[in-house]
Protein backbone atom coordinates (compact mmCIF):
# COMPACT_ATOMS: atom_id res chain seq x y z
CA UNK A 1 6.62 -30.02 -16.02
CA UNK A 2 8.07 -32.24 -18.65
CA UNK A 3 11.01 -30.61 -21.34
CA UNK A 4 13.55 -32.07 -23.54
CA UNK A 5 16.19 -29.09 -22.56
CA UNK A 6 15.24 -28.18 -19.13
CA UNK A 7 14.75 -30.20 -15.98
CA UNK A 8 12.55 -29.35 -13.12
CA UNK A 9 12.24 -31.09 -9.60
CA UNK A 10 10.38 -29.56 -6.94
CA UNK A 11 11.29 -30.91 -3.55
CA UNK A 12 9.99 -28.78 -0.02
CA UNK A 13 8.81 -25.85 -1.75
CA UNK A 14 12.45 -25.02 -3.95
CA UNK A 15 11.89 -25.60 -7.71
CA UNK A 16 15.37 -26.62 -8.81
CA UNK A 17 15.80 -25.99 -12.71
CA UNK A 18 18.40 -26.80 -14.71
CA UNK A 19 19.43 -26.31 -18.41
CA UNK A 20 20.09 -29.93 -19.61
CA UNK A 21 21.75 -29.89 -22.81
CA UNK A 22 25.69 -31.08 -21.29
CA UNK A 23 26.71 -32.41 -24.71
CA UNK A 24 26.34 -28.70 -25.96
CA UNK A 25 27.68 -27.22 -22.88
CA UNK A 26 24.25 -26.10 -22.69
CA UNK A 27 24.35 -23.45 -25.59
CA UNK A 28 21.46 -21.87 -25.82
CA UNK A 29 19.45 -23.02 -29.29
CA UNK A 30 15.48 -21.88 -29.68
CA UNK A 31 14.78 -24.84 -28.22
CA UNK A 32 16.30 -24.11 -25.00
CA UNK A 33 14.82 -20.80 -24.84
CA UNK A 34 11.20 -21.89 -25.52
CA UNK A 35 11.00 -24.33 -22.55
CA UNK A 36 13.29 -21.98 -20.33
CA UNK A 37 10.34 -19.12 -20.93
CA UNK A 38 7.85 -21.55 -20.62
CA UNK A 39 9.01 -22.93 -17.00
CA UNK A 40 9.07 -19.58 -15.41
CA UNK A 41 5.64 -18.93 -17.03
CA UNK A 42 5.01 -22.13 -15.15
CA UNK A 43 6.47 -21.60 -11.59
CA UNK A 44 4.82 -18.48 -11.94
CA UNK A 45 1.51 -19.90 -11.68
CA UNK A 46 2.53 -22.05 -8.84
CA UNK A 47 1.67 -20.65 -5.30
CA UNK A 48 3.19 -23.07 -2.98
CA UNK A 49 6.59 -22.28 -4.22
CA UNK A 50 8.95 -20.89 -2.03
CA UNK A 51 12.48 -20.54 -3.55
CA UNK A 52 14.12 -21.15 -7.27
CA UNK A 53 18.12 -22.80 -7.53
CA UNK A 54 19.17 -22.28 -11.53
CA UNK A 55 21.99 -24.29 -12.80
CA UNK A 56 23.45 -26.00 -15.91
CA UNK A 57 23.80 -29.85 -16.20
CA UNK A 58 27.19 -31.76 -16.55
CA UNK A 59 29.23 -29.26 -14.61
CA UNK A 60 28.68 -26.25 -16.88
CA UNK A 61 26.06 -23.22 -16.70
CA UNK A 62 25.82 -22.25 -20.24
CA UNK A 63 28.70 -21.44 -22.98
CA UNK A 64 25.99 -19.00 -24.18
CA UNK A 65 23.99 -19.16 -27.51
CA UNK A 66 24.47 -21.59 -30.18
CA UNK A 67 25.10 -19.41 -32.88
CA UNK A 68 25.34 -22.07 -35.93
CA UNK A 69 21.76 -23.43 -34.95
CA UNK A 70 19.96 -20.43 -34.45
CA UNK A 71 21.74 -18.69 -38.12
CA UNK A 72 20.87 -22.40 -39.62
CA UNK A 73 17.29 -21.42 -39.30
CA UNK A 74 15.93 -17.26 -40.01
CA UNK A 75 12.61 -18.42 -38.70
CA UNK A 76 14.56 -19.11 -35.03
CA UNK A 77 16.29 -15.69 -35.31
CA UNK A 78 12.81 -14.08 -35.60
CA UNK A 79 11.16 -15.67 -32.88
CA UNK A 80 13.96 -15.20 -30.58
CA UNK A 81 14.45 -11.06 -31.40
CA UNK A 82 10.71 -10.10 -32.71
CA UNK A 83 8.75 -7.97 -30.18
CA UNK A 84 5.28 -5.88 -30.77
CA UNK A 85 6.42 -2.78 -29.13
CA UNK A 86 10.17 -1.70 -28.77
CA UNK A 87 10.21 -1.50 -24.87
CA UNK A 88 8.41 -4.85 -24.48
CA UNK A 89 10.92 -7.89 -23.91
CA UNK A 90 11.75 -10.51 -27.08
CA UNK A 91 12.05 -14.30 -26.28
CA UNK A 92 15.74 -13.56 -25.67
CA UNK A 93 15.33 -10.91 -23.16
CA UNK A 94 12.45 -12.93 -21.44
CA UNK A 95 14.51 -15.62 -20.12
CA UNK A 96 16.92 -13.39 -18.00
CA UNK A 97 13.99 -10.73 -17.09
CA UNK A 98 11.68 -13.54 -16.64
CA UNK A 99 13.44 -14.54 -13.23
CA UNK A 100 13.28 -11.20 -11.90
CA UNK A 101 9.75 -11.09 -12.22
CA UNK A 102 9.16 -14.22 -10.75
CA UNK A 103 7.57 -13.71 -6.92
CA UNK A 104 10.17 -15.73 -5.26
CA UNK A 105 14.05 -15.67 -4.66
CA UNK A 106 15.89 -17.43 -7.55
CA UNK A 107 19.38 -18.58 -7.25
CA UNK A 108 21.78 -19.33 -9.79
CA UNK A 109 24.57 -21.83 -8.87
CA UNK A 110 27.53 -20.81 -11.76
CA UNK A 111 30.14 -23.82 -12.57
CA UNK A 112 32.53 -24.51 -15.65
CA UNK A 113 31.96 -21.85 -18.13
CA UNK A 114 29.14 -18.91 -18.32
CA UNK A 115 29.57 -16.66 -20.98
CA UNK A 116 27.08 -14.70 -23.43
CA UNK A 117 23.80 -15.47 -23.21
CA UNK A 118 24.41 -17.82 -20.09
CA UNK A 119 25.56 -14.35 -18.16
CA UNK A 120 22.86 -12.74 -19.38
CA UNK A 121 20.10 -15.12 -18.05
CA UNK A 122 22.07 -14.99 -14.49
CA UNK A 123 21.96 -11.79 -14.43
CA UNK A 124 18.29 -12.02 -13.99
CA UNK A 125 18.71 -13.85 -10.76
CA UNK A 126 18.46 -12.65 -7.36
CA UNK A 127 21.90 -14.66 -6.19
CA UNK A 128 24.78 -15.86 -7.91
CA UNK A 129 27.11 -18.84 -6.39
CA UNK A 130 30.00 -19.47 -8.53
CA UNK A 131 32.31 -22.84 -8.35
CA UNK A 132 36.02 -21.32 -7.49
CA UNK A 133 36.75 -22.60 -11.26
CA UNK A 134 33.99 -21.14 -12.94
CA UNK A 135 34.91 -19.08 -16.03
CA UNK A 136 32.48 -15.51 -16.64
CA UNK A 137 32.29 -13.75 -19.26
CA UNK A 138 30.16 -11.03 -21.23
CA UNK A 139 31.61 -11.75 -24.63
CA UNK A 140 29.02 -10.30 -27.10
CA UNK A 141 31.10 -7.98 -28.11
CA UNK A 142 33.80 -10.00 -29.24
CA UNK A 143 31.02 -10.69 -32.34
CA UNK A 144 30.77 -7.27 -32.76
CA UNK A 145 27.55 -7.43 -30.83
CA UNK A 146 26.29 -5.55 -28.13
CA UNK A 147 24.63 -7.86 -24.99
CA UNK A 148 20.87 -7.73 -25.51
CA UNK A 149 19.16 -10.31 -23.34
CA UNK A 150 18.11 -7.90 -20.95
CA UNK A 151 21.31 -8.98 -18.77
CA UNK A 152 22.13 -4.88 -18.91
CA UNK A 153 19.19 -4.23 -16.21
CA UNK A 154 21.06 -6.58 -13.06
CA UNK A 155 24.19 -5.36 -14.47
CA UNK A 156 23.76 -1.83 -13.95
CA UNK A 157 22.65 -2.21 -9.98
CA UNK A 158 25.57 -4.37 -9.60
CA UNK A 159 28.40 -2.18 -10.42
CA UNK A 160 29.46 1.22 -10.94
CA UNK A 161 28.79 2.54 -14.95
CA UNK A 162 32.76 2.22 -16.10
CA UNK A 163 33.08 -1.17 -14.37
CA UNK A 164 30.29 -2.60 -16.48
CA UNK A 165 31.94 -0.48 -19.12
CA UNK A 166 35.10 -2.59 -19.03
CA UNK A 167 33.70 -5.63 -18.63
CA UNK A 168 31.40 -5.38 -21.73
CA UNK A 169 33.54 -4.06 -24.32
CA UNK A 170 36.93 -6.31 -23.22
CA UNK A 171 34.47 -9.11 -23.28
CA UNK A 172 37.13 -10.27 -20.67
CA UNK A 173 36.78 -13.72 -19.07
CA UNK A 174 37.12 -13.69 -15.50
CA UNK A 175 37.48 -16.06 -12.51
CA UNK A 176 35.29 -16.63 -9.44
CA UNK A 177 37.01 -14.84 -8.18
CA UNK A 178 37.41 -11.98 -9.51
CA UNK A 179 33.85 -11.81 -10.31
CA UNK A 180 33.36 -12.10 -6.56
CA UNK A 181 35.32 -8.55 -6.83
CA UNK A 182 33.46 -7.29 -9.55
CA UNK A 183 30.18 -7.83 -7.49
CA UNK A 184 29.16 -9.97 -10.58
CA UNK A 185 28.49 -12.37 -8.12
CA UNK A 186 27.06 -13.38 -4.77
CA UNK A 187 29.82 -15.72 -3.34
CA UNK A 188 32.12 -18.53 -4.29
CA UNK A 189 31.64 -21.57 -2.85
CA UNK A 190 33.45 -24.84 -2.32
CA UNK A 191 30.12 -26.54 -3.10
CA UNK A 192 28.04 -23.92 -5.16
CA UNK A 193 24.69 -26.28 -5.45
CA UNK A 194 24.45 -27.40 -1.97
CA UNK A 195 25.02 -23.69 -0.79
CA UNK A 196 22.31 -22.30 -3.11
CA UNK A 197 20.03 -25.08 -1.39
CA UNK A 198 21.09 -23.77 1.92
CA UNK A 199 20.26 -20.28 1.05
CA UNK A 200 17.13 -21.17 -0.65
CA UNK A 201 15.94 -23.29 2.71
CA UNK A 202 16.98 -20.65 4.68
CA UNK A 203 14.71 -17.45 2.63
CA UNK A 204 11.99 -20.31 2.69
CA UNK A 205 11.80 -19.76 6.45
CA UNK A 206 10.53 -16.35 5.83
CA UNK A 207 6.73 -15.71 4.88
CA UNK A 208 6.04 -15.90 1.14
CA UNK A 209 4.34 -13.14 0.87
CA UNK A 210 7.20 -11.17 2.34
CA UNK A 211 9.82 -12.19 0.18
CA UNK A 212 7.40 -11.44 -2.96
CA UNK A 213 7.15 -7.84 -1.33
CA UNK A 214 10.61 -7.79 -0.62
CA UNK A 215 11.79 -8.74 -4.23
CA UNK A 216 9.17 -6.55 -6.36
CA UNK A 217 9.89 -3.09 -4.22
CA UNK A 218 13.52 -3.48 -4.10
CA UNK A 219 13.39 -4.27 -8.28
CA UNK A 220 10.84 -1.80 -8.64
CA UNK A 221 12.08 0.84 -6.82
CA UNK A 222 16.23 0.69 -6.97
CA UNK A 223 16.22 3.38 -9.44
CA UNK A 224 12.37 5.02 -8.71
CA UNK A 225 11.71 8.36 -7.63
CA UNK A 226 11.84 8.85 -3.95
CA UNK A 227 8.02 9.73 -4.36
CA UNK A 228 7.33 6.05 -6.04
CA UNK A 229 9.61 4.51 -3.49
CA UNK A 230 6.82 5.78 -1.31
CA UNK A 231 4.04 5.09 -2.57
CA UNK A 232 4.70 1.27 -3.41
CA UNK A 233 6.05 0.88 -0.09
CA UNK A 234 2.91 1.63 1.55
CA UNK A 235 0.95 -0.79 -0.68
CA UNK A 236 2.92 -3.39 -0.33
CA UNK A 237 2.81 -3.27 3.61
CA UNK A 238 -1.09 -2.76 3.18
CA UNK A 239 -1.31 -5.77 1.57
CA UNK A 240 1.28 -7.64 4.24
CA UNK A 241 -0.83 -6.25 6.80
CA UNK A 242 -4.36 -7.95 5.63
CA UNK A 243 -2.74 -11.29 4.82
CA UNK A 244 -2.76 -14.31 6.97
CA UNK A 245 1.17 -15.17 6.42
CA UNK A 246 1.79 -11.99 8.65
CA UNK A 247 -0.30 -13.42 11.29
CA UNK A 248 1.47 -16.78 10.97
CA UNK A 249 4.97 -15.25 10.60
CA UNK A 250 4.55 -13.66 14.37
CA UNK A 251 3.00 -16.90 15.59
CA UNK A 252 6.87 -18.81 14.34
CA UNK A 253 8.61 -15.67 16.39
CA UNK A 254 6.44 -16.80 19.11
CA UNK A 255 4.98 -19.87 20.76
CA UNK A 256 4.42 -21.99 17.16
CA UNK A 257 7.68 -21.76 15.66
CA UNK A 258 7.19 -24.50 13.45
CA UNK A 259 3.67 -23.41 12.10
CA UNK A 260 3.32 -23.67 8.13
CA UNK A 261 2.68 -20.22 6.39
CA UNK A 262 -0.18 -20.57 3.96
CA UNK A 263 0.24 -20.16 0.41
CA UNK A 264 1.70 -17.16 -1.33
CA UNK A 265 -0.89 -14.61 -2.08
CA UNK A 266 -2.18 -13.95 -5.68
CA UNK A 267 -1.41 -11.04 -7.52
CA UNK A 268 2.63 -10.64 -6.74
């Protein structure tokens, strides 16, 4: 995968992607957004991945969207907001929901600044590793906007209602810390990158299949009806069940420890 704004290098399995646009801080132009979409369309396709580490070039995530080049041209503020149906996602909202979808466990590694849109496409990862100087924020509203990059559906498993509450309409920008407090994120680390490589070595250890399973029924099914809870549950084992990884993944509990699990399965 070749971009202009986004980097990709695959080494051992982990897919590490990065928003390359340091001179800008990363903002987020229509540009950025069309090759960040396209990528996870990409790695989506791609069955011998195992793990996905996010992060922003020249020591800064994203300072969120770049407002004068995306007003500068109305044909960029219609492809990034038009959508056929109402409840289907816009480019916007595709490149924070777009990692959630994606069968594998994606980690964002936070440094610098993340605010606006950059939040909002971290959201849609599975882990968050800030730098102990990172600065967060969820500043839409300080535009008189309300955050619509479909950032809302991590934030609302991550903290209570009136937490997210505060923290959206202050637009308040907050350390690594207390982010760490706020559950916004995963950890803070010393060395953010090289722990998000460590974690995402570590989940590759663990049958593909699995951790597709793992991801889709925990998304799927943090807010389902007990009866849907249920039913996917059992599906997803069925399908554990009849797949070779399973086979292979008590083998490396066993007497081949170091056996190689086959590709992920289709269909997740």
């Amino acid at each position: 995968m070749t971009y202009d704004l986004v980097r990709v290098v695959k080494k051992n399995g982990i897919a590490y992607v990065s928003l390359n646009r340091p001179e800008k801080y990363n903002a987020l132009n229509c540009r950025l957004f069309c090759e960040i979409e396209h990528c996870i369309k990409t790695l989506s396709k791609d069955r011998t991945l195992t793990a996905v580490v996010l992060f922003g070039e020249g020591g800064n995530f994203s300072s969120g969207l770049d407002v004068k080049s995306v007003m500068s041209s109305p044909l960029d503020a219609v492809k990034l907001l038009f959508k056929f149906l109402p409840g289907n996602a816009n480019l916007a909202q595709r490149v924070s929901i777009g990692w959630r979808r994606l069968p594998v466990p994606v980690i964002a590694v936070l440094e610098g600044v993340c605010y606006g849109g950059g939040m909002q496409i971290v959201l849609g990862a599975d882990f968050r590793i800030a730098d102990p100087d990172c600065k967060m924020s969820i500043m839409e509203a300080k535009w008189g906007l309300v955050p619509d990059m479909a950032g809302l559906v991590g934030l609302r498993e991550l903290m209570p209602k009136d937490q997210a509450l505060m923290l959206t309409m202050s637009a308040d920008v907050l350390t690594a810390e207390q982010a760490l407090a706020a559950n916004l994120v995963t950890s803070v680390e010393a060395e953010p990158l090289a722990a998000a490589t460590a974690l995402a070595t570590k989940l590759s250890q663990t049958s593909p299949d699995a951790n597709a399973a793992i991801k889709r029924s925990i998304n799927n099914n943090w807010s389902a009806s007990i009866r849907q809870l249920l039913r996917r549950e059992s599906w997803y084992q069925i399908r554990l069940l009849l797949g070779k990884n399973r086979m292979i993944a008590a083998l490396r509990q066993g007497k081949d420890p170091d056996k190689r699990y086959r590709n992920r399965q289709s269909g997740w």
